[in-house]
Protein backbone atom coordinates (compact mmCIF):
# COMPACT_ATOMS: atom_id res chain seq x y z
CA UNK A 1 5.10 2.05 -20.95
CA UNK A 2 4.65 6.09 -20.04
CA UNK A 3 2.06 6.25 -18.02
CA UNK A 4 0.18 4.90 -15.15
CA UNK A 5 -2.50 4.63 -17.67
CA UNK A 6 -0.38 1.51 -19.67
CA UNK A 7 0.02 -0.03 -16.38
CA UNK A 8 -3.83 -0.07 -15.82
CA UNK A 9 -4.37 -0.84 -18.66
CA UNK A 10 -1.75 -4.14 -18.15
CA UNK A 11 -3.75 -5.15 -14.59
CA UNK A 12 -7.17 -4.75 -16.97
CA UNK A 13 -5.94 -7.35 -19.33
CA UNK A 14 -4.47 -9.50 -16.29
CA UNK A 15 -8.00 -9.91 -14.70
CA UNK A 16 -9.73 -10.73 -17.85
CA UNK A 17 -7.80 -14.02 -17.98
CA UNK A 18 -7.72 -14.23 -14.18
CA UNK A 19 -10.74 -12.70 -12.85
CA UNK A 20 -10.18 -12.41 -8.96
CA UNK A 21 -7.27 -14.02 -8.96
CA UNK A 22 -5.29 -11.42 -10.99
CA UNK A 23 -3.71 -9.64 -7.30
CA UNK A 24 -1.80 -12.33 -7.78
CA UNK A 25 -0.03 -11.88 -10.97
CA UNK A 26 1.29 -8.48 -10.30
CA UNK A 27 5.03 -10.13 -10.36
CA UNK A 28 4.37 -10.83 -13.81
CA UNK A 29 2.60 -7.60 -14.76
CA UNK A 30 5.93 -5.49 -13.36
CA UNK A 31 8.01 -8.17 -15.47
CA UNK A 32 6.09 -7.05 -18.65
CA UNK A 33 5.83 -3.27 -17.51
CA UNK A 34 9.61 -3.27 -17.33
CA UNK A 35 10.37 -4.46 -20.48
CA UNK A 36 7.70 -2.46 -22.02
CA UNK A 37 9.50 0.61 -20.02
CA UNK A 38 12.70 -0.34 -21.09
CA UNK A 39 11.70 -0.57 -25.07
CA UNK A 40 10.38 2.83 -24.79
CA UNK A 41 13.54 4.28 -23.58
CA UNK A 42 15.99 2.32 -25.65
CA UNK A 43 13.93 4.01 -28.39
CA UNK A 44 12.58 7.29 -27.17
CA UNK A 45 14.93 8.41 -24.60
CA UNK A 46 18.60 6.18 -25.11
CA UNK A 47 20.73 7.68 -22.95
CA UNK A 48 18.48 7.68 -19.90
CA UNK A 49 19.35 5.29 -17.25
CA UNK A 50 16.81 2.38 -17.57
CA UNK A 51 17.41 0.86 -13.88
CA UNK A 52 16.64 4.27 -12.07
CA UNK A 53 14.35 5.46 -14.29
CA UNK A 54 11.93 2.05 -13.82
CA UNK A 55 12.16 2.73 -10.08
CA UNK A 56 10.86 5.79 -10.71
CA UNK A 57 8.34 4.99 -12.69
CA UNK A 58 7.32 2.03 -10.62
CA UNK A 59 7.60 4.17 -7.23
CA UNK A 60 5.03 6.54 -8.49
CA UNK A 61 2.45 3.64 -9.47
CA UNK A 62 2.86 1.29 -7.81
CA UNK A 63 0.25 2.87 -5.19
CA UNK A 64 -1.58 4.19 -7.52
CA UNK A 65 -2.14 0.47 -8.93
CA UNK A 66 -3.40 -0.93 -5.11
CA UNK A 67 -5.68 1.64 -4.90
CA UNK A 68 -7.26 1.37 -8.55
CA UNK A 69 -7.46 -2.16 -7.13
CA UNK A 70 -9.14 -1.97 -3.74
CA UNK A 71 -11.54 1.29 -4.58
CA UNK A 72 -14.26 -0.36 -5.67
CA UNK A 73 -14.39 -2.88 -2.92
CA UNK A 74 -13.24 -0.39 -0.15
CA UNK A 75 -16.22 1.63 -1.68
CA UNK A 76 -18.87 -1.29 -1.41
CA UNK A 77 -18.62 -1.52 2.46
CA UNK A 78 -19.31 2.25 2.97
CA UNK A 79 -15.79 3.67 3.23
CA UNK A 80 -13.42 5.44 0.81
CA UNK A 81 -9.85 6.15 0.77
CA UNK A 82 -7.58 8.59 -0.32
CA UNK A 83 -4.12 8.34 -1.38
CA UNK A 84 -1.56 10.37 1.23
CA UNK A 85 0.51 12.73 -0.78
CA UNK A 86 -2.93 14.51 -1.27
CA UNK A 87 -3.11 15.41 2.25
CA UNK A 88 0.40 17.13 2.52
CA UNK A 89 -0.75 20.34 1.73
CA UNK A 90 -0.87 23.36 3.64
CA UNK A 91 -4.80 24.10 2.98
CA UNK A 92 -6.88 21.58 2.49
CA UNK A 93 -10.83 21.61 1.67
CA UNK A 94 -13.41 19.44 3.27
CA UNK A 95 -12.99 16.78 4.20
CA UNK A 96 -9.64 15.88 3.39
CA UNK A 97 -8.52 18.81 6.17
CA UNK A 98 -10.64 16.92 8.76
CA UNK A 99 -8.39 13.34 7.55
CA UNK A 100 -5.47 15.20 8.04
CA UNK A 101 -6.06 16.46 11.64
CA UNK A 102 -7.33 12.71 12.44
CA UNK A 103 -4.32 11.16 11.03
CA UNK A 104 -1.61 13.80 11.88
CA UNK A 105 0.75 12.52 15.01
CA UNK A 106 2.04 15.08 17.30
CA UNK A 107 5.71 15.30 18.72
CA UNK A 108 5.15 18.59 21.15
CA UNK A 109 3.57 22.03 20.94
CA UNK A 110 5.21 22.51 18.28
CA UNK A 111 5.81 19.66 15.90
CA UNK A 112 2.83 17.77 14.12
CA UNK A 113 3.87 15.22 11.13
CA UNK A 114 1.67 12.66 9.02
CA UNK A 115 2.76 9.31 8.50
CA UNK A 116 4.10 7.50 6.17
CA UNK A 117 0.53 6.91 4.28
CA UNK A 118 0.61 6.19 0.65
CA UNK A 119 -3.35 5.06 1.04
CA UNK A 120 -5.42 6.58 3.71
CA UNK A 121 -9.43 4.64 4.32
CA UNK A 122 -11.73 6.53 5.96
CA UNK A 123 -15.53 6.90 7.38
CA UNK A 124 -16.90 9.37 4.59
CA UNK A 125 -19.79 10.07 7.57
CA UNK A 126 -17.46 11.81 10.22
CA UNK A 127 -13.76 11.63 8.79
CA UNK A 128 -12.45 9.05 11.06
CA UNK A 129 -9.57 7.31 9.88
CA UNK A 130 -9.82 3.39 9.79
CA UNK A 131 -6.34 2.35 8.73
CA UNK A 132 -3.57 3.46 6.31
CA UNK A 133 -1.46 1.44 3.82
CA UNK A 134 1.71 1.62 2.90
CA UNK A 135 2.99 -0.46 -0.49
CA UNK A 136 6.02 -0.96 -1.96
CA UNK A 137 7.02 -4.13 -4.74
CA UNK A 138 10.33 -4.91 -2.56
CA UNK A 139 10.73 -4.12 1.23
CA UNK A 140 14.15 -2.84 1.79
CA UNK A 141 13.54 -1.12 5.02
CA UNK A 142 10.04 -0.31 4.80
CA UNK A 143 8.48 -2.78 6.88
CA UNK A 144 10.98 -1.35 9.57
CA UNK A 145 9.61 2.25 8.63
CA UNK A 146 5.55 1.42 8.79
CA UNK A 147 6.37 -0.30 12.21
CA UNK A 148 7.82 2.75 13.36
CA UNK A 149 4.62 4.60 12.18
CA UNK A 150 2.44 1.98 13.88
CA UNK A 151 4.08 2.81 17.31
CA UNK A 152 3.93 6.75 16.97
CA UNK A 153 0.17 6.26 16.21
CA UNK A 154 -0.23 4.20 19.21
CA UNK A 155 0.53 7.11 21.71
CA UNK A 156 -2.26 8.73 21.07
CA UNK A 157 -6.12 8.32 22.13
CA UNK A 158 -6.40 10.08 18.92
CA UNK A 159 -4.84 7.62 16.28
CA UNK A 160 -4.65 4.44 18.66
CA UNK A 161 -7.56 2.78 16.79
CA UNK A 162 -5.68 3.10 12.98
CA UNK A 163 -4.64 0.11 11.84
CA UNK A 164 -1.59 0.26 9.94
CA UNK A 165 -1.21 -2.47 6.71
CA UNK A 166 1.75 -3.23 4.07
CA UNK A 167 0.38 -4.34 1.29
CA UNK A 168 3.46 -5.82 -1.87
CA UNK A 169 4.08 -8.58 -4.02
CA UNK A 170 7.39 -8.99 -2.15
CA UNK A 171 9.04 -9.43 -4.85
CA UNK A 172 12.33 -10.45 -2.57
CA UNK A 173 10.35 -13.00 -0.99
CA UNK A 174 11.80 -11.92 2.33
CA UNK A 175 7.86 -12.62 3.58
CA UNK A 176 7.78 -15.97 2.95
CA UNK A 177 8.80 -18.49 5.41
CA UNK A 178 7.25 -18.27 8.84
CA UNK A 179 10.18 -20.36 10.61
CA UNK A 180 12.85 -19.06 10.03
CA UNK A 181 11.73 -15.66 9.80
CA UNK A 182 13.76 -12.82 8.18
CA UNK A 183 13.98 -9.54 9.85
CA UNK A 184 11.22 -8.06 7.49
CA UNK A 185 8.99 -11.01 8.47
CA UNK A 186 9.43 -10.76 12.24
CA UNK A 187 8.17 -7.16 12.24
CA UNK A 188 5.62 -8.10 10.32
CA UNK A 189 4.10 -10.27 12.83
CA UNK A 190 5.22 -8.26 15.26
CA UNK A 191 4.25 -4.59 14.87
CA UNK A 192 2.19 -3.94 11.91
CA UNK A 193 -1.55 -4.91 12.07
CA UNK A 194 -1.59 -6.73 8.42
CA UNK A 195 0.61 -7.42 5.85
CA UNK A 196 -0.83 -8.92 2.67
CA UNK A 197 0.72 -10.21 -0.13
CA UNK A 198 0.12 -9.89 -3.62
CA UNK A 199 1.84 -13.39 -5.31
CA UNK A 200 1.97 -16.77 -7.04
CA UNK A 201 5.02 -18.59 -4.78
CA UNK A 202 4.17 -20.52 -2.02
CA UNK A 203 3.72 -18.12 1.77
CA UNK A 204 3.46 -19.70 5.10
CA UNK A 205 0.17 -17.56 6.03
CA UNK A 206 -0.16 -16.43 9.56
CA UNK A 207 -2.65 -14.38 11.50
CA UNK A 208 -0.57 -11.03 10.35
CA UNK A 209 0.80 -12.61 7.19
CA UNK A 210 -1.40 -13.23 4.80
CA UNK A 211 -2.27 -13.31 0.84
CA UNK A 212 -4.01 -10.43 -0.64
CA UNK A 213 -7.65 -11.78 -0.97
CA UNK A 214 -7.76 -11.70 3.16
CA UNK A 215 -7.48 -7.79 2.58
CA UNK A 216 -11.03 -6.69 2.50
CA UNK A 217 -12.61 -8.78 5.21
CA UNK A 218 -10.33 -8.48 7.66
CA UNK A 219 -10.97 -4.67 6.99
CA UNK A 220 -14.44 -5.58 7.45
CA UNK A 221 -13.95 -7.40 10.60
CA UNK A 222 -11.77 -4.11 11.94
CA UNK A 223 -14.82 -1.81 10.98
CA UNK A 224 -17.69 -3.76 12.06
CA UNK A 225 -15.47 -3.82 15.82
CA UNK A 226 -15.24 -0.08 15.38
């Protein structure tokens, strides 16, 4: 396991035995990636630290796994997406400069910051942004974090209408019970505009909490209301 490539490769094999159900199984595909990481080191590379180098590896991915995922059907209702890093740049080329002004959240004259976007989805007819993502396998204090983002976009006319979604397989399950809710799962419900979960364990589904396959029609739902 080097590469994002191997870990495409691991979701490709997942949805040939699972077909659309495979979002689900991506606890079990990080299970196998790790171990497949963690052979590679104990033979390649022995002496590197196998717990920081996974989360690493896994950090970089991850995101880059959800959006091999959702392009195609993101794709299929007209839109596109782009992951955020790419936007961080000084100069930019058409239209990703355009995304970047439409996404970018002011503080004063002189203070303008993006986000915390690891997927951006956008109109490819006029640049508007529809929503970002932001995806992580365990939570920690990033639910905390996109709610923060949610409520800077929300002072502007400009970015009012993004939606802001946390997509993860919660691997801590600190998403799944409704009543009593953890901390993560109360800003869930209360700040963020989606969070969808990629899993096999039993989730108490709400309006804002829901499984994965909700994803692209409630995206749907958001654009056709646009």
């Amino acid at each position: 396991m080097q590469s994002f490539e191997d870990l495409k490769n691991l979701y490709d094999e997942i949805q040939e035995r699972r077909g659309r159900e495979a979002y689900r199984y991506i606890g079990e595909l990080l299970q196998k990636a790790r171990v497949l990481r963690d052979a590679y080191l104990a033979e390649h590379e022995p002496n590197k630290d196998k717990g920081q180098s996974w989360r690493s590896f896994i950090g970089q991915n991850f995101e880059k796994l959800l959006q091999y995922i959702i392009t195609d059907p993101i794709e299929t209702i007209g839109f596109k997406l782009v992951n955020g890093k790419k936007l961080e740049s000084v100069r930019l080329p058409e239209p990703l400069d355009a995304i970047k002004r439409n996404v970018t959240i002011n503080y004063g004259e002189s203070e303008a910051r993006l986000p915390d976007a690891d997927i951006v989805i956008y109109n490819p007819e006029n640049s508007q942004v529809i929503a970002i993502i932001s995806s992580k396998t365990s939570l920690a204090e990033r639910v905390a974090q996109t709610g923060y983002w949610k409520l800077k976009l929300l002072e502007s006319e400009n970015t009012a209408h993004i939606k802001v979604y946390l997509i993860t397989p919660d691997r801590g399950r600190t998403l799944t019970r409704l009543n009593p809710s953890t901390k993560s799962r109360v800003i869930a419900e209360m700040e963020l505009d989606g969070t969808y979960v990629l899993t096999t364990e039993p989730l108490e589904e709400s309006n804002k909490v829901k499984l994965f396959e909700h994803f692209i029609e409630d995206l749907k739902q958001v654009i056709e209301e646009n």
